[in-house]
Protein backbone atom coordinates (compact mmCIF):
# COMPACT_ATOMS: atom_id res chain seq x y z
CA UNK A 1 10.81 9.90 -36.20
CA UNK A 2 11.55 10.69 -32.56
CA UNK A 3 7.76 8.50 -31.92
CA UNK A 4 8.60 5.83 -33.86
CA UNK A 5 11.75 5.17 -32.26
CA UNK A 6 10.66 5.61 -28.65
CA UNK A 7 8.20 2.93 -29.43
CA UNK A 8 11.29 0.63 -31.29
CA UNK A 9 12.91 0.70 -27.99
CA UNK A 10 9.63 -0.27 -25.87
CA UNK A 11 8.91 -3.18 -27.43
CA UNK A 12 12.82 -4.31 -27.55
CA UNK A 13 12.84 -3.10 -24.12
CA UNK A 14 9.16 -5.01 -23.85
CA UNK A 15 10.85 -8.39 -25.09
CA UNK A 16 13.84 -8.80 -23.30
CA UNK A 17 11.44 -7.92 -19.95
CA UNK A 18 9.04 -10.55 -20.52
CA UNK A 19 11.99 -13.20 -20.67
CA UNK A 20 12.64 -12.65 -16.83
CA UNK A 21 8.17 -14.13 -16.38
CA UNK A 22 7.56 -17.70 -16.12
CA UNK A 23 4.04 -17.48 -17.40
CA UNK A 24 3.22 -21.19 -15.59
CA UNK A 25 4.43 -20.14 -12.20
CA UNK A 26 2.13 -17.22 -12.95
CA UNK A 27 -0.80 -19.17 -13.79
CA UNK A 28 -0.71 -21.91 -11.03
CA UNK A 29 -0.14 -19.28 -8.45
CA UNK A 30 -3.45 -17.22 -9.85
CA UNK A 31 -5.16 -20.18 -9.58
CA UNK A 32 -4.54 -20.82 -5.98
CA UNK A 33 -5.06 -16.77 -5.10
CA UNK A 34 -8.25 -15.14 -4.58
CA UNK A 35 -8.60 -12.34 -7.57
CA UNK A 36 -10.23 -9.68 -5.83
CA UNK A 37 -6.98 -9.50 -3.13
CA UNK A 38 -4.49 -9.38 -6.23
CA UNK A 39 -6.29 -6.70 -7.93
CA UNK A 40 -6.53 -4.64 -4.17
CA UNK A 41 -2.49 -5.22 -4.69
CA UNK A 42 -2.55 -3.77 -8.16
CA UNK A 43 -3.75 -0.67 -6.93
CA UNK A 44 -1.41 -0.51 -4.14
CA UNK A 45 1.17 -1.20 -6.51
CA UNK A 46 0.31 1.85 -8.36
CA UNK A 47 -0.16 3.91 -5.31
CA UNK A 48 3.38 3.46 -4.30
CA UNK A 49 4.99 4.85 -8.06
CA UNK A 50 2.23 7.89 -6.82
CA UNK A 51 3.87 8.01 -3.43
CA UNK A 52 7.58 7.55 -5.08
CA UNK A 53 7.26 9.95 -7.37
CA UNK A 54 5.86 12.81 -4.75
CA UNK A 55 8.93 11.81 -2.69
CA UNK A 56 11.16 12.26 -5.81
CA UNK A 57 9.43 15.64 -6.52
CA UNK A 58 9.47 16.66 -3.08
CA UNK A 59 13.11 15.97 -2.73
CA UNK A 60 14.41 17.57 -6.07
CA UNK A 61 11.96 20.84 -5.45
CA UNK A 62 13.20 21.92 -8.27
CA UNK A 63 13.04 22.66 -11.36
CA UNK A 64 9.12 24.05 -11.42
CA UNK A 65 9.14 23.00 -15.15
CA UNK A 66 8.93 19.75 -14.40
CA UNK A 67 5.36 17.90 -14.25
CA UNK A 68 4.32 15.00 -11.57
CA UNK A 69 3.78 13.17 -14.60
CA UNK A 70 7.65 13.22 -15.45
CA UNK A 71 8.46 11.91 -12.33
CA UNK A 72 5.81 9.33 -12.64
CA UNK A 73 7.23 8.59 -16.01
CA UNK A 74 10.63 8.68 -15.06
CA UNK A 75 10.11 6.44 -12.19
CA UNK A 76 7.96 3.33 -13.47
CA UNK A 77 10.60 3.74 -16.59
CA UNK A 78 13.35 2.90 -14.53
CA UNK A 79 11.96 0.23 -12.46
CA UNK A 80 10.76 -1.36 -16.12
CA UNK A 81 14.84 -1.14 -16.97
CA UNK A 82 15.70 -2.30 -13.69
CA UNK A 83 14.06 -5.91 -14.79
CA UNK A 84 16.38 -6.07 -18.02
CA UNK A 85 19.31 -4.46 -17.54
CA UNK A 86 21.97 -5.46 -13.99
CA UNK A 87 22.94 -3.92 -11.14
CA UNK A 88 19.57 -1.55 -11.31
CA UNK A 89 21.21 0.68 -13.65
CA UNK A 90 17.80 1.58 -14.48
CA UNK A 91 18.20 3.93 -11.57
CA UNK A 92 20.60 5.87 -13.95
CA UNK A 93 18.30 5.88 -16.70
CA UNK A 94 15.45 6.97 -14.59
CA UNK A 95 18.05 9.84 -13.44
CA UNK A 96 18.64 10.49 -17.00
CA UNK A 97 15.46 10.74 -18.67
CA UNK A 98 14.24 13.41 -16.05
CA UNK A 99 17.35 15.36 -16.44
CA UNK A 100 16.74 15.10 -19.96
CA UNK A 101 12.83 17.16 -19.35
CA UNK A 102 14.89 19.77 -17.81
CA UNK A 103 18.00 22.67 -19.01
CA UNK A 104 18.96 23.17 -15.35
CA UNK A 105 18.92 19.88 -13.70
CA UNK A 106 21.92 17.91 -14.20
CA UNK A 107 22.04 14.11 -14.32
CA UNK A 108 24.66 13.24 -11.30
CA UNK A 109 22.70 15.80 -9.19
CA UNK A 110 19.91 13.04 -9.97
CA UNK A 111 21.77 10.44 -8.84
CA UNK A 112 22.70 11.53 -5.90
CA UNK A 113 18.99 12.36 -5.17
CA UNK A 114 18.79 9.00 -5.73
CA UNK A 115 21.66 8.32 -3.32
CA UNK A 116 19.73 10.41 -0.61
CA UNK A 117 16.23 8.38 -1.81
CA UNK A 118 17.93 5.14 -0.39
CA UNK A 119 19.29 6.62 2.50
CA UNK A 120 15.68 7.39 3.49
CA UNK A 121 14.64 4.03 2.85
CA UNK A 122 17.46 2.58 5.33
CA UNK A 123 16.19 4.79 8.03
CA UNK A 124 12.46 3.58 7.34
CA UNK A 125 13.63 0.16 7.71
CA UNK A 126 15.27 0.59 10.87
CA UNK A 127 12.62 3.19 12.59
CA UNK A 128 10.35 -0.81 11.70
CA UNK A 129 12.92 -2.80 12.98
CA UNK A 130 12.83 -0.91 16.02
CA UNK A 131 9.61 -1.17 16.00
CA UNK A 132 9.51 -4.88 15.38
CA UNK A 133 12.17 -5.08 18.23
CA UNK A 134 10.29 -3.47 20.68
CA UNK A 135 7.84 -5.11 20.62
CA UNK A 136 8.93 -8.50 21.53
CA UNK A 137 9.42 -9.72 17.71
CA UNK A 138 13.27 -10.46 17.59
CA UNK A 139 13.42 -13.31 16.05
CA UNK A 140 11.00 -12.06 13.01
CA UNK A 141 14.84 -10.63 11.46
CA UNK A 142 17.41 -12.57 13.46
CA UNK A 143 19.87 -10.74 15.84
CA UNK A 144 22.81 -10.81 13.39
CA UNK A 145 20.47 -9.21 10.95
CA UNK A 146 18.39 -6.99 13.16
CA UNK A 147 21.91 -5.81 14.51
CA UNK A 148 23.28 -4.84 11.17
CA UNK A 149 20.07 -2.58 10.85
CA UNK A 150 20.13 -1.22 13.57
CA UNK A 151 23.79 -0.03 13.09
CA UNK A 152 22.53 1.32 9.48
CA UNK A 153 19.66 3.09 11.63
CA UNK A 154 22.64 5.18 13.19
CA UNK A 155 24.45 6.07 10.03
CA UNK A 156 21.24 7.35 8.13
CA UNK A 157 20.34 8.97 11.17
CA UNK A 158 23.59 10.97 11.37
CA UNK A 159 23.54 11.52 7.31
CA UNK A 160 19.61 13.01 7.60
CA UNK A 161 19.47 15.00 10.74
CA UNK A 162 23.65 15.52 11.22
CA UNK A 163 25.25 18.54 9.94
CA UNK A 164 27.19 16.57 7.04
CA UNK A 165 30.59 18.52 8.00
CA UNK A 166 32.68 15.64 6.15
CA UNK A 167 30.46 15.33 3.39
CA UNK A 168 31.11 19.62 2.90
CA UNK A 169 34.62 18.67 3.21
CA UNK A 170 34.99 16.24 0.27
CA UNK A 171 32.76 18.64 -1.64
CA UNK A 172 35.35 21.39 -1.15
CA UNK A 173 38.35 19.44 -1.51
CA UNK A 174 37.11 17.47 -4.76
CA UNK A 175 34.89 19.70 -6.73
CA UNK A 176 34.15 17.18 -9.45
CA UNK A 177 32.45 15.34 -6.49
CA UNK A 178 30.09 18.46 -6.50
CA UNK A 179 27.00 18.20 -8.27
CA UNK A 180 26.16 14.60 -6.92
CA UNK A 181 27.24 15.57 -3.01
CA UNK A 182 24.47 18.24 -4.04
CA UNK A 183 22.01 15.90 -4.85
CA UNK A 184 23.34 13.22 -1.85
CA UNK A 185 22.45 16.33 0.38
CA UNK A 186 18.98 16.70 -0.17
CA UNK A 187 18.41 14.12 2.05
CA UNK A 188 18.89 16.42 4.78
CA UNK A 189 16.46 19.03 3.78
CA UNK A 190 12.77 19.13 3.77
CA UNK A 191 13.45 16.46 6.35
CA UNK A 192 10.40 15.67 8.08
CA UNK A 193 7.73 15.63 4.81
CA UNK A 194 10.56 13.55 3.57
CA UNK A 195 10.18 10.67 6.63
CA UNK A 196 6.44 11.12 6.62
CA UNK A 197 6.14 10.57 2.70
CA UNK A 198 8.42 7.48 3.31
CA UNK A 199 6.66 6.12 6.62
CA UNK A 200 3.37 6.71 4.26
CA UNK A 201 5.01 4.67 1.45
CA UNK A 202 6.60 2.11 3.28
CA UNK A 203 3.08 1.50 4.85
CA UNK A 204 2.05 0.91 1.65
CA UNK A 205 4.31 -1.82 0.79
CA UNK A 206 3.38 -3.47 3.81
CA UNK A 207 -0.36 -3.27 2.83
CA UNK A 208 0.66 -5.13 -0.81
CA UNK A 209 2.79 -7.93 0.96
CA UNK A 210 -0.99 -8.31 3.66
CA UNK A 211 -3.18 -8.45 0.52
CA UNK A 212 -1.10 -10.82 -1.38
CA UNK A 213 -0.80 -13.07 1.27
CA UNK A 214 -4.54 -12.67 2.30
CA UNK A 215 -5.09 -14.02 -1.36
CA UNK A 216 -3.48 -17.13 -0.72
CA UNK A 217 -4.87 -17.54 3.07
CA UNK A 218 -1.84 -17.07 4.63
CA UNK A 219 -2.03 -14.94 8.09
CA UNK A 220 0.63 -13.24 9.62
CA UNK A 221 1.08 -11.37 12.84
CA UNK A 222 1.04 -7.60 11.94
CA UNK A 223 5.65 -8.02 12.89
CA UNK A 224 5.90 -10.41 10.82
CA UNK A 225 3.80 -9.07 7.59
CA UNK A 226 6.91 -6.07 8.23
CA UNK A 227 9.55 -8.02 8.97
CA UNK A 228 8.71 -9.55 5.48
CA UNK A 229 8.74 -6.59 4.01
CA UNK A 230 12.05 -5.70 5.33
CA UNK A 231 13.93 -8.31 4.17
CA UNK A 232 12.21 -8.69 0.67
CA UNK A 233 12.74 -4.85 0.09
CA UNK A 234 16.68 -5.02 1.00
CA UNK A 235 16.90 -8.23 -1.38
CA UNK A 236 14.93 -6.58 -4.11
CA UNK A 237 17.45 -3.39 -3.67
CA UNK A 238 20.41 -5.50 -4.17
CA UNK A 239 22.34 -5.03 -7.78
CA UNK A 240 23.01 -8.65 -8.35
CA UNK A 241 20.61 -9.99 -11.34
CA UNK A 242 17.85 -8.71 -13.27
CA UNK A 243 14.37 -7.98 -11.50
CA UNK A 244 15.63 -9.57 -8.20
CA UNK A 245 14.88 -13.08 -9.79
CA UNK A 246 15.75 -16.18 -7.97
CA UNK A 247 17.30 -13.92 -4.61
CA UNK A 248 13.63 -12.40 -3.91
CA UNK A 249 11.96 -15.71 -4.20
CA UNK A 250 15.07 -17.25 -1.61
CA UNK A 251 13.95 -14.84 0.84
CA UNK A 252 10.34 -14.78 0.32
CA UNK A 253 10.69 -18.61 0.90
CA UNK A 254 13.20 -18.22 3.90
CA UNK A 255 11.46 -15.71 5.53
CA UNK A 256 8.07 -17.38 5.33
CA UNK A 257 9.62 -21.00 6.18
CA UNK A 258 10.75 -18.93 9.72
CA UNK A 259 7.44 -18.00 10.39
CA UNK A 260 5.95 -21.98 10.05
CA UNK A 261 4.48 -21.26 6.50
CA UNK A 262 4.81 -24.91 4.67
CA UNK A 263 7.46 -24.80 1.32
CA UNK A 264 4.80 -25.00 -0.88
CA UNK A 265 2.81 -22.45 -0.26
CA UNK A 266 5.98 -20.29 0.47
CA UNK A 267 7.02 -20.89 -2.98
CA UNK A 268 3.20 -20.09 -4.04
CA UNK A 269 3.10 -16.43 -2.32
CA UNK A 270 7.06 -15.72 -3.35
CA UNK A 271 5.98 -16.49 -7.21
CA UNK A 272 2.88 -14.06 -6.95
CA UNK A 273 4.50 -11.12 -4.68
CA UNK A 274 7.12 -10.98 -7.41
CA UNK A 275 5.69 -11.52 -10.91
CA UNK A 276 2.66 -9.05 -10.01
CA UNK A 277 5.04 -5.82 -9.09
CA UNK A 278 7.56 -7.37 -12.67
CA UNK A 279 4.30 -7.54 -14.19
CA UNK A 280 3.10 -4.19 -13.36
CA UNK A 281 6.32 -2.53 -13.92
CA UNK A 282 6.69 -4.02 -17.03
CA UNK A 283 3.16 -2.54 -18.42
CA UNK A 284 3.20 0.64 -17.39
CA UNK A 285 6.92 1.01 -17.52
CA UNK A 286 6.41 0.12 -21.75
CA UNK A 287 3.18 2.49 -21.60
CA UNK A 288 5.20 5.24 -20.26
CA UNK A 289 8.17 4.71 -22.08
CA UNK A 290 6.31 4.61 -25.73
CA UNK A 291 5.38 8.38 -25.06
CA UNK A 292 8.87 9.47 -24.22
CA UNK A 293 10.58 11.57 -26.70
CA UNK A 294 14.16 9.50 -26.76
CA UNK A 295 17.34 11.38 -28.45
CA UNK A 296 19.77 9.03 -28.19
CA UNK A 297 22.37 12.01 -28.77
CA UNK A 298 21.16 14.01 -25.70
CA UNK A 299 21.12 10.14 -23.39
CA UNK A 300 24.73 9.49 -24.61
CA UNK A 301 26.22 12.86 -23.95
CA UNK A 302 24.80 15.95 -22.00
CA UNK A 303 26.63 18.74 -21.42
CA UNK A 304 24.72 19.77 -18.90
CA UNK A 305 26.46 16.89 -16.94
């Protein structure tokens, strides 16, 4: 019974998914894009849920009865919900179905794992921008922009290598607060495989925006290939619609209009960066999903939590 309804909700899930693809912006931007580059991108695609989910596992360390392939599961479920549901709540049911693999885990100290995932991401960024900066690139982000970073840079940096007194502080005081400022913490632990597993993964989404742009012939300075990434990856991570559609394309085009890319062939790479990761996620997301064992009695209330 349990099978037959983990499979009901995949394919409902499955449906209301593949209402976010345009299937003819798919095929014309195929058509323009060399084939061999996209499928080099599909595998870097799926080398980043391997690099996520290592992160994940690395962060939690803990419980040992969970599998890599839980946290793989777990994580391309969640970005597969992300592309139906708003406000990337599939975050919370990627927090859920892993706590639901596990007696001792609890589902807010997931989230605030996934609290401390996102801090590490805002540090990458700015450790690039910096980078980006440094080298002579400012106008790849803008100063208002590369200035807001920057000032983000400062706060993760505090939150990851700072002693966290205030954050021990609210724990004490508000003890609800407790399990999630657990989670939230983790950030600061394990801290330098953490920043290397990120650099490593953040690398890698830099290699997928190269090779989808290679595909279409457009060539970028090695800046401005990041600085793309940048501000496509804080876009994406906004909770305002479904998969990121319409904002990712904006800044896709934007960003790629900046660097002297014509409209056209802005709106060509912005179509094909997007609907191959939705496409992707959307796959292996309903793959993964199918096999999960769903109890919709445990996802609505867990008194673990």
């Amino acid at each position: 019974m349990k099978k037959i309804l983990s499979i009901s909700v995949a394919t409902l899930c499955l449906y209301f998914a593949f209402q976010q693809v345009n299937l003819e912006d798919i095929n014309r931007a195929l058509f323009a894009a060399n084939l061999f580059y996209v499928f080099l991108a599909t595998l870097i695609t799926f080398i980043t849920f391997i690099l996520r989910s290592i992160r994940w596992k690395m962060l939690l360390n803990t419980p040992t009865e969970l599998s890599f392939v839980q946290y793989m599961s777990s994580t391309h479920i969640g970005y597969f919900l992300n592309n139906i549901l708003p406000f990337r709540a599939g975050d919370l049911g990627r927090a859920q179905l892993l706590s639901n693999q596990s007696k001792e885990i609890r589902f807010s100290f997931l989230v605030g794992s996934l609290v401390a995932e996102k801090i590490i991401d805002l540090w990458i960024i700015g450790f690039f921008s910096i980078f980006i900066i440094f080298s002579g690139y400012q106008d790849v982000l803008g100063f208002k922009f590369s200035f807001i970073i920057l000032l983000l840079y400062i706060i993760t940096s505090t939150i990851i290598f700072g002693r966290n007194s205030i954050v021990n502080i609210v724990q004490e005081k508000f003890s609800i607060t407790r399990n999630f400022i657990d989670g939230y913490l983790l950030v600061s632990k394990n801290k330098i495989k953490l920043v290397g597993i990120s650099i490593l993964l953040w690398c890698s989404f830099v290699v997928y925006i190269y090779l989808i742009l290679q595909a279409l012939n457009i060539n970028l300075t090695t800046q401005q290939y990041i600085g793309l990434t940048i501000i496509s990856s804080i876009i994406t991570s906004l909770p305002v619609a479904p998969a990121a559609i319409g904002t990712y394309h904006l800044a896709v085009i934007y960003c790629l209009s900046l660097y002297g890319i014509n409209i056209d062939l802005a709106q060509t790479a912005a179509i094909l960066m997007h609907s191959l990761f939705l496409v992707y996620t959307i796959i292996f997301g309903y793959i993964f999903l199918s096999f999960e064992k769903i109890d919709l009695k445990t996802l609505i209330n867990d008194d673990k939590n």
